[in-house]
C-alpha atoms as a PDB file:
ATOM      1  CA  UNK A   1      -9.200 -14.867   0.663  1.00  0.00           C
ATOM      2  CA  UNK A   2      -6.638 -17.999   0.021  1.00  0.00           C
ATOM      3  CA  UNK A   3      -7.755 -19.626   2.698  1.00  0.00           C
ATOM      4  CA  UNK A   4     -11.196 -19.730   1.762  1.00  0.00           C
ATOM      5  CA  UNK A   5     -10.882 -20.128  -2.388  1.00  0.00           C
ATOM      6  CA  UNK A   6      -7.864 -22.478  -1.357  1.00  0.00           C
ATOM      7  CA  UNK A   7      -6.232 -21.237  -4.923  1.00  0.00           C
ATOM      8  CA  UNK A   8      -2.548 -20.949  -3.959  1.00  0.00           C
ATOM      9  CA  UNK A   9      -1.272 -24.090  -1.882  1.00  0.00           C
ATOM     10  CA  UNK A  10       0.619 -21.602   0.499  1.00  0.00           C
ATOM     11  CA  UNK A  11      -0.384 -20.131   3.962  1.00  0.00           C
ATOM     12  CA  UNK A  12       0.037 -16.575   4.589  1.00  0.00           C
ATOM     13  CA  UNK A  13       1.080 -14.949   7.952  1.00  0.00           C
ATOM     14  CA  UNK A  14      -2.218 -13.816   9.862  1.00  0.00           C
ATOM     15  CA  UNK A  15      -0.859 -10.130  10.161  1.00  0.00           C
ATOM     16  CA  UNK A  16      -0.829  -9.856   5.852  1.00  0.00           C
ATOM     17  CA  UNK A  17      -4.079  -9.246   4.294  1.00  0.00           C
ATOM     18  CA  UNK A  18      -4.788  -7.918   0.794  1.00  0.00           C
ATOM     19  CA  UNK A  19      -6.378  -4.424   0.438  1.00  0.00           C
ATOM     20  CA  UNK A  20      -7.738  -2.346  -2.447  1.00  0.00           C
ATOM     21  CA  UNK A  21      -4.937   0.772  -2.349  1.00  0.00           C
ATOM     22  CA  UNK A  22      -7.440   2.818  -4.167  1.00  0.00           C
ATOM     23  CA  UNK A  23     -10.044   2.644  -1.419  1.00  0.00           C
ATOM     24  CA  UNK A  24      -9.521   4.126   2.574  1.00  0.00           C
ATOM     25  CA  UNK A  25      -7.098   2.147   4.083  1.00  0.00           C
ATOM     26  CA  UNK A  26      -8.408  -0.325   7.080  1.00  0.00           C
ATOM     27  CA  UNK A  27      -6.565   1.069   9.724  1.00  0.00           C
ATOM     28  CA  UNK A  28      -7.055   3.951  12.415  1.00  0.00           C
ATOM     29  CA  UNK A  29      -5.565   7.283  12.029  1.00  0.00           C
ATOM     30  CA  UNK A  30      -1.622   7.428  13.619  1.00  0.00           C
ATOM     31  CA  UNK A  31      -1.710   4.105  14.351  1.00  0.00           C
ATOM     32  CA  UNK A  32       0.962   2.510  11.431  1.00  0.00           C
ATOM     33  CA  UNK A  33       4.969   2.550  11.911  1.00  0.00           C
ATOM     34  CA  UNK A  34       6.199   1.747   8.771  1.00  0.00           C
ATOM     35  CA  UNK A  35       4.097   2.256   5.038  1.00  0.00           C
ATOM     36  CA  UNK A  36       6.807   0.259   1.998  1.00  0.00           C
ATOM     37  CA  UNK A  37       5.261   0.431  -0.847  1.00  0.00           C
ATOM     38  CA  UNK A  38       7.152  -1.125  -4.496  1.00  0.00           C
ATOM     39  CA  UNK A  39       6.309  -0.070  -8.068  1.00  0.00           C
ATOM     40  CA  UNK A  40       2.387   0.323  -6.919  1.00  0.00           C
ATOM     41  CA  UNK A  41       2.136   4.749  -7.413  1.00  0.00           C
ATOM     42  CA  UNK A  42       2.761   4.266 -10.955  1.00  0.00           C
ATOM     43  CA  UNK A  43      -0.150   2.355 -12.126  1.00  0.00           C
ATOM     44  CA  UNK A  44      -2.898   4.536 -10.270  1.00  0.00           C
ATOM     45  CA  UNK A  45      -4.464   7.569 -11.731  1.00  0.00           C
ATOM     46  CA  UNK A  46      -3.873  10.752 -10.464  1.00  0.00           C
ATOM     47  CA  UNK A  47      -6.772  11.048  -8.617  1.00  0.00           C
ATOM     48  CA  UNK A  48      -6.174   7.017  -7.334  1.00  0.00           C
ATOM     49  CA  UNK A  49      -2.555   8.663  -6.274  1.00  0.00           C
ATOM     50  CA  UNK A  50      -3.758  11.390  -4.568  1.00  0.00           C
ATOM     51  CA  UNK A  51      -5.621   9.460  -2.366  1.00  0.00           C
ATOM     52  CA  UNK A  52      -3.432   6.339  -1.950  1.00  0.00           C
ATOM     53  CA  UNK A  53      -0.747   9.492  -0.912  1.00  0.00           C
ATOM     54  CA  UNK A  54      -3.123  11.187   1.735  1.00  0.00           C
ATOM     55  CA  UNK A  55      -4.019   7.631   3.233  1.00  0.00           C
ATOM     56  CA  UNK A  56      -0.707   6.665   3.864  1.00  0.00           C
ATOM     57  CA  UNK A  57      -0.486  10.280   5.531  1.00  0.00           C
ATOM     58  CA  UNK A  58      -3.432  10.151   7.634  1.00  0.00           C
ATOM     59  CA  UNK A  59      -2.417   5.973   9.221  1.00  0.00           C
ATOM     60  CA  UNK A  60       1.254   7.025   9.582  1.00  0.00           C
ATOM     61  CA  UNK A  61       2.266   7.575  13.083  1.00  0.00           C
ATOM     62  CA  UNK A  62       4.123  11.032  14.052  1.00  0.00           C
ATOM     63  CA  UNK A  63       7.833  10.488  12.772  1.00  0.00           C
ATOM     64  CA  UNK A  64       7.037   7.066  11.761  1.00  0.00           C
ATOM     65  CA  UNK A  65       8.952   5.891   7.997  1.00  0.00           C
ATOM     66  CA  UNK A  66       7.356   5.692   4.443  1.00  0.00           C
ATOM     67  CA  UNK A  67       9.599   4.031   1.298  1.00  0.00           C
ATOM     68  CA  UNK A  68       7.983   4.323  -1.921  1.00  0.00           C
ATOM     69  CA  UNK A  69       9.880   3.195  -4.823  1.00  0.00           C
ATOM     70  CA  UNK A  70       8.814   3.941  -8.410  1.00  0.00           C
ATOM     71  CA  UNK A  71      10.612   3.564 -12.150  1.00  0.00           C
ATOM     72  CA  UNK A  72      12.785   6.534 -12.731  1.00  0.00           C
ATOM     73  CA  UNK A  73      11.455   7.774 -15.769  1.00  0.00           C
ATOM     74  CA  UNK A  74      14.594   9.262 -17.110  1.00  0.00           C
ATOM     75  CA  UNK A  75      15.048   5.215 -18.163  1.00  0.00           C
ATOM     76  CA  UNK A  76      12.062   5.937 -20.920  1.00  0.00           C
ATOM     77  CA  UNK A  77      13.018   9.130 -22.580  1.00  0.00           C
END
């Protein structure tokens, strides 16, 4: 998208693209090693969650790593 709005003067590495997290993800089932995802979970709905959950599920390959990091909440009571 950067490279053709030219809004950021920065190039990104070919291999990172930006996604909606609430839609199906762009890749094949079993085909992903590694999902990360940082402070993202907590801002969708639970319906947005569910499926952001289940589509990390269905493009993770068998015994392949997910990392999802979100606010402990015990910091807000």
């Amino acid at each position: 998208m950067n490279k053709k709005l030219k809004l950021f003067e920065l190039e990104w590495d070919e291999d990172i693209f930006i996604h909606n997290l609430t839609t199906k993800f762009p890749w094949k089932k079993e085909t992903v090693d590694i999902i990360y995802s940082s402070h993202t979970l907590e801002h969708f709905d639970k319906e947005q969650g569910k499926l952001f959950l289940s589509e990390c599920y269905r493009v993770l390959k068998k015994n392949g790593i997910i990392r999802i990091v979100v606010p402990d909440l015990k910091c807000f009571v």
